[in-house]
Protein backbone atom coordinates (compact mmCIF):
# COMPACT_ATOMS: atom_id res chain seq x y z
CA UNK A 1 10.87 -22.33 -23.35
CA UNK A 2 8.97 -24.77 -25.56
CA UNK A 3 5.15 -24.49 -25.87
CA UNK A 4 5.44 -28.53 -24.58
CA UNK A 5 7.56 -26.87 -21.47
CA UNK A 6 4.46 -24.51 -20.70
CA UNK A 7 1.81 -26.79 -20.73
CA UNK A 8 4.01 -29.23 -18.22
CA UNK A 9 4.25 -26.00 -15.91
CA UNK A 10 0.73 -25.38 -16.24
CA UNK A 11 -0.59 -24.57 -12.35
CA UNK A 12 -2.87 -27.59 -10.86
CA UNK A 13 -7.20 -26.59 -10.59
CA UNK A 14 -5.84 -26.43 -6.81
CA UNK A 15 -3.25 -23.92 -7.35
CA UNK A 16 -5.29 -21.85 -9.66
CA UNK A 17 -8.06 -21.90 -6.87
CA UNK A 18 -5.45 -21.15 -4.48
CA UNK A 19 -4.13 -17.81 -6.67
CA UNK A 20 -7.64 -16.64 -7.25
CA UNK A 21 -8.47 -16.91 -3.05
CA UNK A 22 -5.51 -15.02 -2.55
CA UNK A 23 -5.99 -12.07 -4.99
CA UNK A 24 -9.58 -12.23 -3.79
CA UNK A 25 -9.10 -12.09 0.22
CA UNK A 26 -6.37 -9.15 0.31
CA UNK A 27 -7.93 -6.79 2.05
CA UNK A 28 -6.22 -2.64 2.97
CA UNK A 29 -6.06 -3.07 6.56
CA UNK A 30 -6.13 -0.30 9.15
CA UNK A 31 -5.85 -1.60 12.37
CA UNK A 32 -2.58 -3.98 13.17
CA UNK A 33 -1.36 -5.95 16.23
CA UNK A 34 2.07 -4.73 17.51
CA UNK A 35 3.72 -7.88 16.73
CA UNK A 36 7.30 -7.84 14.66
CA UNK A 37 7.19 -9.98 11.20
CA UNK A 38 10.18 -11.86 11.30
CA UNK A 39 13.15 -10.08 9.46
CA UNK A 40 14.40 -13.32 7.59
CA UNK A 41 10.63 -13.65 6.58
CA UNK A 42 10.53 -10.52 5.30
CA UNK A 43 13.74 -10.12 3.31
CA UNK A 44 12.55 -13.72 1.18
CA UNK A 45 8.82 -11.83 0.80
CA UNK A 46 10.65 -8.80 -0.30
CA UNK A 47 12.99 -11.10 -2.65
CA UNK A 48 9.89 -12.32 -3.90
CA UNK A 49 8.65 -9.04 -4.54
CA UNK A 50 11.42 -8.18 -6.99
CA UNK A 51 9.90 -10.80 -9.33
CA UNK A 52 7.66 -8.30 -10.92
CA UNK A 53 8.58 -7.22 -14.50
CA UNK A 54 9.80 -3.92 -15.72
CA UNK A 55 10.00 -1.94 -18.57
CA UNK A 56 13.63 -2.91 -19.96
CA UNK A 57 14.11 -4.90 -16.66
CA UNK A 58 15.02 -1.35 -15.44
CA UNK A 59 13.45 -2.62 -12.00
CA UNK A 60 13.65 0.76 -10.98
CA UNK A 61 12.14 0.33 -7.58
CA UNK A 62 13.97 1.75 -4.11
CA UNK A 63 12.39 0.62 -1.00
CA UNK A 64 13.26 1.75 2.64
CA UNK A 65 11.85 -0.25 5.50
CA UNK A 66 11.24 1.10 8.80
CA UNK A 67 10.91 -1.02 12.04
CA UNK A 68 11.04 0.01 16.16
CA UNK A 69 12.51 2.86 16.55
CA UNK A 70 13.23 4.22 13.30
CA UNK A 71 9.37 3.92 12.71
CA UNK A 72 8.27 5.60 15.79
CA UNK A 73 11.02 8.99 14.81
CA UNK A 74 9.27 8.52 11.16
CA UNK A 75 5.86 8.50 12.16
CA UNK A 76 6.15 11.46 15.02
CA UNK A 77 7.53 13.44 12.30
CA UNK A 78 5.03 12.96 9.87
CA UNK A 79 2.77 14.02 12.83
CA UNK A 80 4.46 16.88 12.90
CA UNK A 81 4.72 18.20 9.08
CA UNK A 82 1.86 16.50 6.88
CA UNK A 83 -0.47 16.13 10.39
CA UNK A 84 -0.61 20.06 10.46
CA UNK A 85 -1.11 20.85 6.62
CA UNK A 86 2.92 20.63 5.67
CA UNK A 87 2.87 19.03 2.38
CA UNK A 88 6.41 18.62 0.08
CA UNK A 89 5.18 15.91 -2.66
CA UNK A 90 7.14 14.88 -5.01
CA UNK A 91 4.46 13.69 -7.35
CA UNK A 92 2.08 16.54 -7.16
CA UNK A 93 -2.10 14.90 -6.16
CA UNK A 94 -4.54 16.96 -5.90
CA UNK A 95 -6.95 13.89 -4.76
CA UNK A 96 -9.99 15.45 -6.94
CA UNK A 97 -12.00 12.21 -8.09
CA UNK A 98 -15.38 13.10 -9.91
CA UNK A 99 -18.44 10.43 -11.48
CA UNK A 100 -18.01 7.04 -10.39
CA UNK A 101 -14.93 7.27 -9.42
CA UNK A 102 -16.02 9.77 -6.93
CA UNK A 103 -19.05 7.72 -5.52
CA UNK A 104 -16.40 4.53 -5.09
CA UNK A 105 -14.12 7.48 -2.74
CA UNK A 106 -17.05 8.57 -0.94
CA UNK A 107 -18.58 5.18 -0.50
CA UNK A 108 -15.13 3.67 1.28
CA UNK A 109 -14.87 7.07 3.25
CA UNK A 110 -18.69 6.49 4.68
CA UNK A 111 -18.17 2.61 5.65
CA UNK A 112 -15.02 3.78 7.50
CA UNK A 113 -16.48 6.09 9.11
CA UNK A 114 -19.77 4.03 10.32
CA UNK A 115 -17.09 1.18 11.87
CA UNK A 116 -15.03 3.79 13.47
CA UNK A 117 -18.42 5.40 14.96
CA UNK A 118 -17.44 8.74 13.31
CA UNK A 119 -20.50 11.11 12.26
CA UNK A 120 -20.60 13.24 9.82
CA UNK A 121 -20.45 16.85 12.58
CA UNK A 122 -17.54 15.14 14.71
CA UNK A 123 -14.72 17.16 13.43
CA UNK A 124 -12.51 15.54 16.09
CA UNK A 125 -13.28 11.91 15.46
CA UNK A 126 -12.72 12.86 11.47
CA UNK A 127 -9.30 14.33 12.66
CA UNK A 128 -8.28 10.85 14.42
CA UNK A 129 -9.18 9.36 11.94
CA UNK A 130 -6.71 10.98 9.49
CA UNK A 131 -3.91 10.92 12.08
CA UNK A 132 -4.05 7.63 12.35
CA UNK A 133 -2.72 7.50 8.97
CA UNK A 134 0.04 8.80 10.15
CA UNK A 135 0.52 6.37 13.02
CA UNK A 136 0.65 3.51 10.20
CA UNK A 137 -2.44 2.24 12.04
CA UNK A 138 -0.37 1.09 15.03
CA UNK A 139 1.36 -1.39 12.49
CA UNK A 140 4.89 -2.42 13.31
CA UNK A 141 6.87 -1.74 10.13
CA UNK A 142 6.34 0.65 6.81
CA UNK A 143 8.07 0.26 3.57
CA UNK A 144 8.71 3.65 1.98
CA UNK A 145 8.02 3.25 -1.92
CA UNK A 146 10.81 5.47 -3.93
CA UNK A 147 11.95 5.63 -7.45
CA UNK A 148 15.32 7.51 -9.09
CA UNK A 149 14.90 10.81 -9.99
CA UNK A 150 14.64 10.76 -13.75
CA UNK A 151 11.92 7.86 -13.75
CA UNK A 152 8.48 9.14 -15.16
CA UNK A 153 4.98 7.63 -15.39
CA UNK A 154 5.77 4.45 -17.39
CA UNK A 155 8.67 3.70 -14.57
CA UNK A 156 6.02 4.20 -11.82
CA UNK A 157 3.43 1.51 -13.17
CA UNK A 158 6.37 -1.10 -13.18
CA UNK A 159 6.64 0.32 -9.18
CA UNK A 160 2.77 -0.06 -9.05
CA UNK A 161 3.45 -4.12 -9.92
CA UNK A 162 6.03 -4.40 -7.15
CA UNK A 163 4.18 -3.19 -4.62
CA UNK A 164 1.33 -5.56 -5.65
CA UNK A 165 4.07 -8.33 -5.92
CA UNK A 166 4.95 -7.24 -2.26
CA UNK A 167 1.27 -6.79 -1.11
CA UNK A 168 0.15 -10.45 -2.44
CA UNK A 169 3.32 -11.86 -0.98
CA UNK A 170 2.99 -10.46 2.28
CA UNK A 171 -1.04 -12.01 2.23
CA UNK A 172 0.05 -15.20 1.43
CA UNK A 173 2.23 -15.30 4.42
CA UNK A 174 -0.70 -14.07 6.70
CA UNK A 175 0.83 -10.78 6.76
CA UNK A 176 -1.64 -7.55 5.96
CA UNK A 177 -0.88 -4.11 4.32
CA UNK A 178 -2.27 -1.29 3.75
CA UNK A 179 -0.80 1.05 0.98
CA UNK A 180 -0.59 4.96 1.94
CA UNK A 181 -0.65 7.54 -0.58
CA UNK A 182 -1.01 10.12 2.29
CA UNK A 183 2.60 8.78 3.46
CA UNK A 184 4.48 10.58 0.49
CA UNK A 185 2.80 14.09 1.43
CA UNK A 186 6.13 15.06 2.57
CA UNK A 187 8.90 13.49 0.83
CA UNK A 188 11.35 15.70 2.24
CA UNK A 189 10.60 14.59 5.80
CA UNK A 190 10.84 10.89 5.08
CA UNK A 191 14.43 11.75 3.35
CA UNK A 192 15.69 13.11 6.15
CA UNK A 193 14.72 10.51 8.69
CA UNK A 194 16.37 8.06 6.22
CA UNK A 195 18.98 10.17 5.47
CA UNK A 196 18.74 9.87 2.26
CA UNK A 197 19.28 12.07 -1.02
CA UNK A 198 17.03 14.41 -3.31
CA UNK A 199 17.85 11.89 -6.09
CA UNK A 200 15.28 9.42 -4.51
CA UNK A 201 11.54 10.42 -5.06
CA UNK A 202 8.79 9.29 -2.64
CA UNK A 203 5.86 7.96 -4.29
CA UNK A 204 4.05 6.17 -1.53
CA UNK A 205 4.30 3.98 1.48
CA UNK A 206 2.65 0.56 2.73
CA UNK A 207 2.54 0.43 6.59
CA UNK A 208 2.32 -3.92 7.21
CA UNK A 209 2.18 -6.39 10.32
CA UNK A 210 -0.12 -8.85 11.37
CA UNK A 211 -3.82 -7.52 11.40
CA UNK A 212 -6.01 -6.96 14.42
CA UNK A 213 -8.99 -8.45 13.35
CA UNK A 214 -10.69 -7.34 16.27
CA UNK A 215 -11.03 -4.04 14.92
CA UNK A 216 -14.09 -3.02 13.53
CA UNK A 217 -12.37 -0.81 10.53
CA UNK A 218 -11.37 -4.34 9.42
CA UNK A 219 -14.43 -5.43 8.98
CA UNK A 220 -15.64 -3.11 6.49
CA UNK A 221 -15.65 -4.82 2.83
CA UNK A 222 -15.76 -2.36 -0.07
CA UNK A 223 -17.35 -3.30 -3.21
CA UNK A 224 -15.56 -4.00 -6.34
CA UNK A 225 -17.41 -2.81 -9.96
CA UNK A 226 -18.17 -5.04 -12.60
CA UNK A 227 -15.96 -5.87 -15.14
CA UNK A 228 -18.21 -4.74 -17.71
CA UNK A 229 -17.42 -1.51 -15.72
CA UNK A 230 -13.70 -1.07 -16.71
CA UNK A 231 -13.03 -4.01 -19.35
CA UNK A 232 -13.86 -4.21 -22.97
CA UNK A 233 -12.92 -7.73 -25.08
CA UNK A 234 -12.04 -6.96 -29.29
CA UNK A 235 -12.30 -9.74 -31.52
């Protein structure tokens, strides 16, 4: 394509103001209403999705999407196995921030907490609070992030920028998300309820459905750090 071409493509002040709303507002959300998105909606979002570039256009992202009751067997056995300590990762996490990055886990964990009325002592409330991970926060469908078994770090960044594709999609239809590291604590689990082979491996899962914005654990709004924090500019 011609430089001439590029400039005639160039988005409009509207749709540049449009792009940087949308980045801006997407929000992990952790409450959902039980209402179904569409399934021609979603197979064009997911389409869209599969825009996101790759290293050799390997594109080496595998996605499994549960709805009704496929999500309900998923999500009582993932009660059952990662709710009681049963962990089979296939990407091994041992979740141990430390500095900043630290204070920015702790700092999420405490607003959470203060909308969902949880103390610091209530054990129990803590314990809801983590199984409701595991109940995809009452949303109505979960995609279930894989790659092929011989793909390594640089193959999971290029599945890092599909699931953002798919994220920012999904906002721009009015459709939340909330991606779920705890969902690939037991990869082996999620196989079998998809009955699917070893040669897939799990990396993560984003539970998605129209939010409940009635909920006060949407309404928390974790801060973002300065770029100065994590960009340098060379000249």
């Amino acid at each position: 394509m011609s430089i001439s071409a590029l400039e005639d493509n160039k988005p409009s002040q509207n749709q540049q103001d449009d792009f940087a709303q949308l980045l801006t507002s997407r929000r992990s959300v952790r409450a959902f209403l039980p209402d179904p998105v569409d399934p021609e909606l979603m197979r064009k979002l997911f389409t869209l999705a599969t825009s996101a570039p790759s290293n050799c256009n390997s594109q080496p992202w595998l996605t499994h999407v549960v709805s009704g009751a496929s999500r309900d067997a998923m999500s009582e056995a993932l009660m059952h196995t990662v709710g009681e300590g049963e962990h089979v990762l296939d990407f091994p996490y041992d979740g141990k921030y430390s500095g900043v990055y630290r204070e920015r886990q702790l700092e999420v964990g405490l607003m959470l907490y203060k909308a969902l009325g949880v103390t610091r002592e209530d054990k129990a409330g803590k314990r809801q609070a983590f199984l409701r991970n595991l109940e995809f926060f009452d949303a109505p469908h979960v995609a279930f992030i894989f790659m092929p078994d011989w793909a390594d770090i640089r193959e999971a960044v290029d599945v890092g920028m599909y699931a953002q594709n798919l994220m920012l999609s999904l906002h721009a239809h009015g459709i939340a998300s909330c991606p779920q590291t705890i969902l690939g604590y037991n990869a082996d689990v999620v196989r079998e309820q998809l009955e699917i082979e070893s040669s897939q491996k799990l990396l993560f899962g984003i539970s998605f459905g129209y939010a409940d914005m009635s909920r006060p654990e949407n309404q928390i709004l974790p801060s973002r750090a300065s770029l100065s924090e994590s960009t340098q500019f060379y000249a």
